[in-house]
Structure formats: structure tokens, C-alpha cells
N, C-alpha and C. Protein backbone atom coordinates (compact mmCIF):
# COMPACT_ATOMS: atom_id res chain seq x y z
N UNK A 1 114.69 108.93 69.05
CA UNK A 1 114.99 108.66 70.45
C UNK A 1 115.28 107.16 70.60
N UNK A 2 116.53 106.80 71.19
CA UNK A 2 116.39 105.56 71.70
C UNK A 2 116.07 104.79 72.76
N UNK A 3 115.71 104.06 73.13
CA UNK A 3 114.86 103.03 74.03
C UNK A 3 115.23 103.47 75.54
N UNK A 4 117.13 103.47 75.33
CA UNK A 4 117.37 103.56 76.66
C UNK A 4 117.60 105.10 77.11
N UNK A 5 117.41 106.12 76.11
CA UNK A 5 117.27 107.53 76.38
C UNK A 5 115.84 107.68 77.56
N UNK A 6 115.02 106.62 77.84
CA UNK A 6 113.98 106.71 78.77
C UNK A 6 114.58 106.20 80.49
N UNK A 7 115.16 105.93 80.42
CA UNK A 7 116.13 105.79 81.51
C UNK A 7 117.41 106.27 81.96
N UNK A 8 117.24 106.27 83.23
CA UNK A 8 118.32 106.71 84.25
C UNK A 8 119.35 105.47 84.43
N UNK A 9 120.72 105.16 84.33
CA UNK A 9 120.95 104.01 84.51
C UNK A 9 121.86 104.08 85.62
N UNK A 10 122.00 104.53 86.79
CA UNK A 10 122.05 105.19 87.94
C UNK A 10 123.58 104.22 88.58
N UNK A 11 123.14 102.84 88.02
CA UNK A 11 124.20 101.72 88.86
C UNK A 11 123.80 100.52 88.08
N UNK A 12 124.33 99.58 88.15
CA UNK A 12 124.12 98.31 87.46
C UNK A 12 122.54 97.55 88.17
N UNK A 13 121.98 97.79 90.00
CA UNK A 13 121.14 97.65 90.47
C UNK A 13 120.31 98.69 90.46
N UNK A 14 120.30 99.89 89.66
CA UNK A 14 119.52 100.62 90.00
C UNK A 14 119.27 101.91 88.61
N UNK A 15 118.20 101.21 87.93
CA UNK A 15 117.71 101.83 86.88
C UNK A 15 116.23 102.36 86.43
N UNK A 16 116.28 103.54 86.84
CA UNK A 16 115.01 104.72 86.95
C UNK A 16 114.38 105.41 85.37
N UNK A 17 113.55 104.86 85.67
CA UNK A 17 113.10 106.26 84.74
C UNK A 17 113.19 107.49 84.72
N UNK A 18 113.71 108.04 83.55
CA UNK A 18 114.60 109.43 83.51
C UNK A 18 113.13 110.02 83.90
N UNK A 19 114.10 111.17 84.88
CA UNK A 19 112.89 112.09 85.40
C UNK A 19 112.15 111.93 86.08
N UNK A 20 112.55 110.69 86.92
CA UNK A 20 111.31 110.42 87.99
C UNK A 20 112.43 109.72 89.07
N UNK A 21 111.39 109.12 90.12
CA UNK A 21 112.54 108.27 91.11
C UNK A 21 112.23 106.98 90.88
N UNK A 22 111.19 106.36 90.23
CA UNK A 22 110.75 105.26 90.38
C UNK A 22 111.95 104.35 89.18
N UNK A 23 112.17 103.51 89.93
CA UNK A 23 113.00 102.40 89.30
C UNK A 23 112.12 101.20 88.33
N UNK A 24 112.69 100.67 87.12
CA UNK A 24 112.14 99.55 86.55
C UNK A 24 111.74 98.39 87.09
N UNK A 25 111.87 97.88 88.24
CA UNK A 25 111.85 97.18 88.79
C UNK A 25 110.27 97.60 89.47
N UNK A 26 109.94 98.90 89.43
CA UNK A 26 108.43 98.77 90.51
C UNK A 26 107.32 98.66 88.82
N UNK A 27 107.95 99.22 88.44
CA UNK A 27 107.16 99.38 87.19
C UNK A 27 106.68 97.74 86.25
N UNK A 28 107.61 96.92 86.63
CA UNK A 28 107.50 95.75 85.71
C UNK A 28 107.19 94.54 87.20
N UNK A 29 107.44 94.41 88.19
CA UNK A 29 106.62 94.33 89.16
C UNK A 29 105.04 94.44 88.66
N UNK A 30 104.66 95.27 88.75
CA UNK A 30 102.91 95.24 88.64
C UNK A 30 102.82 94.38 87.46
N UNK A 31 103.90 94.97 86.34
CA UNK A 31 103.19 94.35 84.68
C UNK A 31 103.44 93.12 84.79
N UNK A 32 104.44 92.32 85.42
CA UNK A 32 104.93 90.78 85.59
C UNK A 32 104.17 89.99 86.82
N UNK A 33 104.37 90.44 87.66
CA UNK A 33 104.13 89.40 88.70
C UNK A 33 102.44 89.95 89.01
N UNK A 34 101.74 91.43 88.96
CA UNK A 34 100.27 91.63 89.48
C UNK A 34 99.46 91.72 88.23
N UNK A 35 99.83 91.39 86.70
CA UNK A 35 99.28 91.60 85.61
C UNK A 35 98.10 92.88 85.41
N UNK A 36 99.02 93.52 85.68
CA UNK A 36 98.56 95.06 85.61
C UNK A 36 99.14 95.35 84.24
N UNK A 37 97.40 96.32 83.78
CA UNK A 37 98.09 96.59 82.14
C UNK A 37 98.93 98.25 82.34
N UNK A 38 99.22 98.33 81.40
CA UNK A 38 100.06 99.68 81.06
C UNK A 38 99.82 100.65 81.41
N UNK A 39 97.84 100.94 80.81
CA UNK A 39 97.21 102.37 81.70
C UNK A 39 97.30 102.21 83.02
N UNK A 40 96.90 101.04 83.92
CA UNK A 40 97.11 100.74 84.92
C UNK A 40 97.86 101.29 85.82
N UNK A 41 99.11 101.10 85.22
CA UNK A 41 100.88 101.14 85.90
C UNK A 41 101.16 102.76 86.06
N UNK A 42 100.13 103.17 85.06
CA UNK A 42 100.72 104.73 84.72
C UNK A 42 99.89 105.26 85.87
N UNK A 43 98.53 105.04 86.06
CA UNK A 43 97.45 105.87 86.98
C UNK A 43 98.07 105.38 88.17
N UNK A 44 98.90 104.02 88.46
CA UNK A 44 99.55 104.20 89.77
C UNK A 44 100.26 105.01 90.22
N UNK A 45 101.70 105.17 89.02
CA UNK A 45 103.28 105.93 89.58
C UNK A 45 102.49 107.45 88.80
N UNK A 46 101.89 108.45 89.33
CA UNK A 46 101.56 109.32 88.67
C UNK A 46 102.44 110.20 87.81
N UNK A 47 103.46 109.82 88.35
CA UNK A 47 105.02 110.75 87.72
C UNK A 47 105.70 109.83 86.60
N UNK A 48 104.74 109.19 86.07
CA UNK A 48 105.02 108.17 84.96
C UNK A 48 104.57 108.02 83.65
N UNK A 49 104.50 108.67 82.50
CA UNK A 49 104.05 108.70 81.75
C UNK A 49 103.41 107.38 80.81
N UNK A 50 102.04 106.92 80.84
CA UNK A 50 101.68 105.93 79.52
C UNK A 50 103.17 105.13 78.60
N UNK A 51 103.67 105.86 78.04
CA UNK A 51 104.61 106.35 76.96
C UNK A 51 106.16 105.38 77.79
N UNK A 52 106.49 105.94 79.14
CA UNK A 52 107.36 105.30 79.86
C UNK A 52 107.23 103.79 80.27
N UNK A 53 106.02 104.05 80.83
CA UNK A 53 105.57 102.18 81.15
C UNK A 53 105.52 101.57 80.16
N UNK A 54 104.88 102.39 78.85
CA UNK A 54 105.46 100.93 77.31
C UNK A 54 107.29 100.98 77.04
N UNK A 55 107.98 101.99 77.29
CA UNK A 55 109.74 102.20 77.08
C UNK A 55 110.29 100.73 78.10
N UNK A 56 109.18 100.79 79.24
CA UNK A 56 110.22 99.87 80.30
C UNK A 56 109.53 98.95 79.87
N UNK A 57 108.14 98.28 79.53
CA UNK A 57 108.15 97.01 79.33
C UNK A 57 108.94 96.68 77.46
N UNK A 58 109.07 97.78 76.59
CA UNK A 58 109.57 97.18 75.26
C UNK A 58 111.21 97.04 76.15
N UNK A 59 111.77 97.57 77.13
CA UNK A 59 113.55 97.34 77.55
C UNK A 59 113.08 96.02 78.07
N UNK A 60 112.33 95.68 78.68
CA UNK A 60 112.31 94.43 79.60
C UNK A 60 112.22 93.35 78.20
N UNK A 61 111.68 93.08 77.76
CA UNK A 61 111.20 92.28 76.06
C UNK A 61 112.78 92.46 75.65
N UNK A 62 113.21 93.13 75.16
CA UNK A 62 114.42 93.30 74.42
C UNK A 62 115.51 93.05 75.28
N UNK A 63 115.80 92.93 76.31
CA UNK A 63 116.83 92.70 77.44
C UNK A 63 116.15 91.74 78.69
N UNK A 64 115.35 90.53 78.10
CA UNK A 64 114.88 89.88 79.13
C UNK A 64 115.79 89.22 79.82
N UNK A 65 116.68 88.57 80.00
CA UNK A 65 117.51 87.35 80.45
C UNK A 65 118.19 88.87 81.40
N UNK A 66 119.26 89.54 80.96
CA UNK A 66 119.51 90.58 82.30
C UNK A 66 119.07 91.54 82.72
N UNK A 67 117.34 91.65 82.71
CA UNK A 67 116.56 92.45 82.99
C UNK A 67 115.78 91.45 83.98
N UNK A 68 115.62 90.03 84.16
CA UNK A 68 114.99 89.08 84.74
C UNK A 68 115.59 88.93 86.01
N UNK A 69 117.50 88.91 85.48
CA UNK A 69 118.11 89.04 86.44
C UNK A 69 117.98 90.03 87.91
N UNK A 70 118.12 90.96 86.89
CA UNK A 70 117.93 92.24 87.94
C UNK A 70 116.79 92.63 88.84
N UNK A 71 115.51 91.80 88.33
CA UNK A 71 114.43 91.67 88.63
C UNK A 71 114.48 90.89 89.91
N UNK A 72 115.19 89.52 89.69
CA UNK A 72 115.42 88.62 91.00
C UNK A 72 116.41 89.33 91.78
N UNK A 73 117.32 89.55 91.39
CA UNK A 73 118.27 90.48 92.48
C UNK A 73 117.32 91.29 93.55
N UNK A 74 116.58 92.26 92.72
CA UNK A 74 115.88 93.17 93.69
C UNK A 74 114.51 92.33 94.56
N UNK A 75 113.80 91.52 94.21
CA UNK A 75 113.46 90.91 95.32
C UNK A 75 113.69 89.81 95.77
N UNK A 76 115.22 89.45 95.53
CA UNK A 76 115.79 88.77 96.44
C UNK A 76 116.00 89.71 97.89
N UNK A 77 116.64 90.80 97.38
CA UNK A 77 117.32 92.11 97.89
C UNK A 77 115.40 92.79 99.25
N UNK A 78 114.55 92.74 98.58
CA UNK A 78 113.59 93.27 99.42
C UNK A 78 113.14 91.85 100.66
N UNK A 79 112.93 91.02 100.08
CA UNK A 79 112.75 89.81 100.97
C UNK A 79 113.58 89.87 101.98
N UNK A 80 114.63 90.01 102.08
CA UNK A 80 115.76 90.29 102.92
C UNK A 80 115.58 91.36 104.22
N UNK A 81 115.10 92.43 102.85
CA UNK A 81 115.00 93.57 103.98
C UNK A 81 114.20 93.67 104.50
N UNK A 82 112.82 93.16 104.22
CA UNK A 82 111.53 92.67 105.18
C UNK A 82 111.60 91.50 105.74
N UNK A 83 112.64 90.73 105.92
CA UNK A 83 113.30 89.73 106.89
C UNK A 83 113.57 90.81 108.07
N UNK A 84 114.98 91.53 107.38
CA UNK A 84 115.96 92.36 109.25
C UNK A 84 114.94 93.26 109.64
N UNK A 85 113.65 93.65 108.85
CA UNK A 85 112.99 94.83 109.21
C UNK A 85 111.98 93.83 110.40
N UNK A 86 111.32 92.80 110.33
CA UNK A 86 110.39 92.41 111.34
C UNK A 86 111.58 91.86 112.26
N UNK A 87 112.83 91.16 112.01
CA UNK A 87 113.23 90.61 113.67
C UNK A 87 113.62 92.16 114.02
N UNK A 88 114.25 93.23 113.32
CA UNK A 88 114.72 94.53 114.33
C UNK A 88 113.56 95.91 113.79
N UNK A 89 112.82 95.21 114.17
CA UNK A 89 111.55 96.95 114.04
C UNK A 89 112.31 98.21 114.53
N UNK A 90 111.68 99.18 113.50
CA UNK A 90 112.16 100.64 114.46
C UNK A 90 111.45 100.91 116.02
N UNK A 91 111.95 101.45 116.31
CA UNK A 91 111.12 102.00 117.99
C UNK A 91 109.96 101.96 117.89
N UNK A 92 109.42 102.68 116.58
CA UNK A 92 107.99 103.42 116.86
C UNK A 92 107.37 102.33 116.45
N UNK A 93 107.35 101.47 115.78
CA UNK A 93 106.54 99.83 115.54
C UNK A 93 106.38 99.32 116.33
N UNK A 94 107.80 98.76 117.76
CA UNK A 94 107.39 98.24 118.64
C UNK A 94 106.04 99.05 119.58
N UNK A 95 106.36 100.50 119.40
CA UNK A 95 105.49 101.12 120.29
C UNK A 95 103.83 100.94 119.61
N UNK A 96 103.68 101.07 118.52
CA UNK A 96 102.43 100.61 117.67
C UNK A 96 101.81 99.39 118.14
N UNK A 97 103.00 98.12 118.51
CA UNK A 97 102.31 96.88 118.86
C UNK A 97 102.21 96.61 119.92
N UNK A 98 102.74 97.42 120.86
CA UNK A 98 101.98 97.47 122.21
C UNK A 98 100.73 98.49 122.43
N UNK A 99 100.41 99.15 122.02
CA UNK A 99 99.13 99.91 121.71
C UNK A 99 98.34 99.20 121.48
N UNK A 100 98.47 98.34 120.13
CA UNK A 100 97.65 97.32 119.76
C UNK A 100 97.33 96.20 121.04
N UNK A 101 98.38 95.81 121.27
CA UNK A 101 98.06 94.82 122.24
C UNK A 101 97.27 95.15 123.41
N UNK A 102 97.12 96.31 123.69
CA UNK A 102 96.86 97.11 124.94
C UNK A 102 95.25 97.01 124.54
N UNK A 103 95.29 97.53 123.74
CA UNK A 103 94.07 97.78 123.10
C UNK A 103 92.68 96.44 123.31
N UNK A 104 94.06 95.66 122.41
CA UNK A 104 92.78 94.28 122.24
C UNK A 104 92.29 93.77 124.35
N UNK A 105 93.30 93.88 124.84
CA UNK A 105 93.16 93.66 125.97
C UNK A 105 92.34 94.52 126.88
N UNK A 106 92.26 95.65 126.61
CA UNK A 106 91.29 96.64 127.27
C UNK A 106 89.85 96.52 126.74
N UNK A 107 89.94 95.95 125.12
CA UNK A 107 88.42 95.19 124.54
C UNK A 107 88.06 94.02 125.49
N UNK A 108 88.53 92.92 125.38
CA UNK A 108 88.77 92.14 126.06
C UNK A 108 87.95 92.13 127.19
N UNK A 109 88.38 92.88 128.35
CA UNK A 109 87.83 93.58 129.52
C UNK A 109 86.45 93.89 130.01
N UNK A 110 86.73 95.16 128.76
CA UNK A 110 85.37 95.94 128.43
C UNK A 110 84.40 94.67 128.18
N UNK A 111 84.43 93.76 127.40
CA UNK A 111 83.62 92.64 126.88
C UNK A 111 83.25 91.51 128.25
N UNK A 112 84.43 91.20 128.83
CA UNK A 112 83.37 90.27 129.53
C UNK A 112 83.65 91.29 131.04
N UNK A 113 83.85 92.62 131.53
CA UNK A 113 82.83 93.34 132.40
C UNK A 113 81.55 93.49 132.05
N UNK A 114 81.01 94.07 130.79
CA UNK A 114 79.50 94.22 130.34
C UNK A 114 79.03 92.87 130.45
N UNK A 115 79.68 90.94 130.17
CA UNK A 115 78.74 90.26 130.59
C UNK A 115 78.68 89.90 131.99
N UNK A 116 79.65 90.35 132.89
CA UNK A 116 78.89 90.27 134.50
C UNK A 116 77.80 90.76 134.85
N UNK A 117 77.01 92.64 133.80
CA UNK A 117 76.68 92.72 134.33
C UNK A 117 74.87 92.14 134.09
């Protein structure tokens, strides 16, 4: 078997482990940037075999320089999207943070009515 027979290579941004949905990029995430070991990575993505998380970190080792790349691409690419996602929330978030707000304010209340009395 070869290395890259463990992958899906879906698009030039978007390369999965065959048989699953999870992309190299979440997988080498934990092992790079949260120093999460291997068993680790696997008891996370449960649809991930031991066996796969060593395939994607020996591709990442052997293809570091445009595997690093692709690495910054994608959270360049997420930073972004958790940029447009807090200035334009979906509906139901805004509605979450007025709940919240409602909330703390009805604590609030509740707190200094009980010290009047």
C-alpha cells in the first residue's frame, strides 16, 4: 500500500482521509499546534483509525513544505470565517444573545430586589 492510498485527495485544498470526512488538516492540527499524540487524535475523530493518524502524520513529514502550506491556507481560510461569522451571526445567535442578556439583567434585578428587602 502506498502512503497516499490513505487519502482522499478531493481538491488541491481539500484532502480527507479515505473513508471518512475528516480532512488532514483537523488531524495534524491537534498533532502540530495542541501536541496531541497519535492514540490521542484517534480516540478523538472516532472514524479514524490509529493506523490513519500515523499515514497523515508520516504524509505531513514526507511532504512538509506543501503540506505546511496547506496547513496555513486552511487557517488562514478559518480565521476569516470566524471573522464574517461574528460581524454577520445567523438569526438564531443573535436571538441566543439577547436571552443571555435578558437573563443577566433579570439576575441583576432579582439581586438587588432581595437586597431592599
Amino acid at each position: 500500500m502506498q502512503l497516499e492510498d490513505y487519502f482522499d485527495f478531493l481538491a488541491p485544498d481539500d484532502i480527507r482521509l479515505k473513508g471518512t470526512r475528516i480532512g488532514i488538516e483537523h488531524i495534524l492540527y491537534q498533532y502540530i499546534h495542541r501536541a496531541q499524540t497519535p492514540s490521542a487524535i484517534a480516540e478523538r475523530y472516532r472514524t479514524v483509525t490509529l493506523e490513519q493518524v500515523y499515514a497523515t502524520i508520516l504524509y505531513y513529514l514526507h511532504n512538509q513544505e506543501s503540506v505546511s502550506t496547506y496547513l496555513a491556507d486552511w487557517l488562514a481560510w478559518s480565521h476569516q470565517m470566524r471573522k464574517q461569522q461574528q460581524k454577520n451571526p445567523p438569526p438564531f445567535i443573535e436571538k441566543l444573545r439577547q436571552l443571555k442578556a435578558q437573563k443577566q439583567v433579570d439576575s441583576q434585578q432579582d439581586t438587588s430586589s432581595k437586597a431592599v428587602i
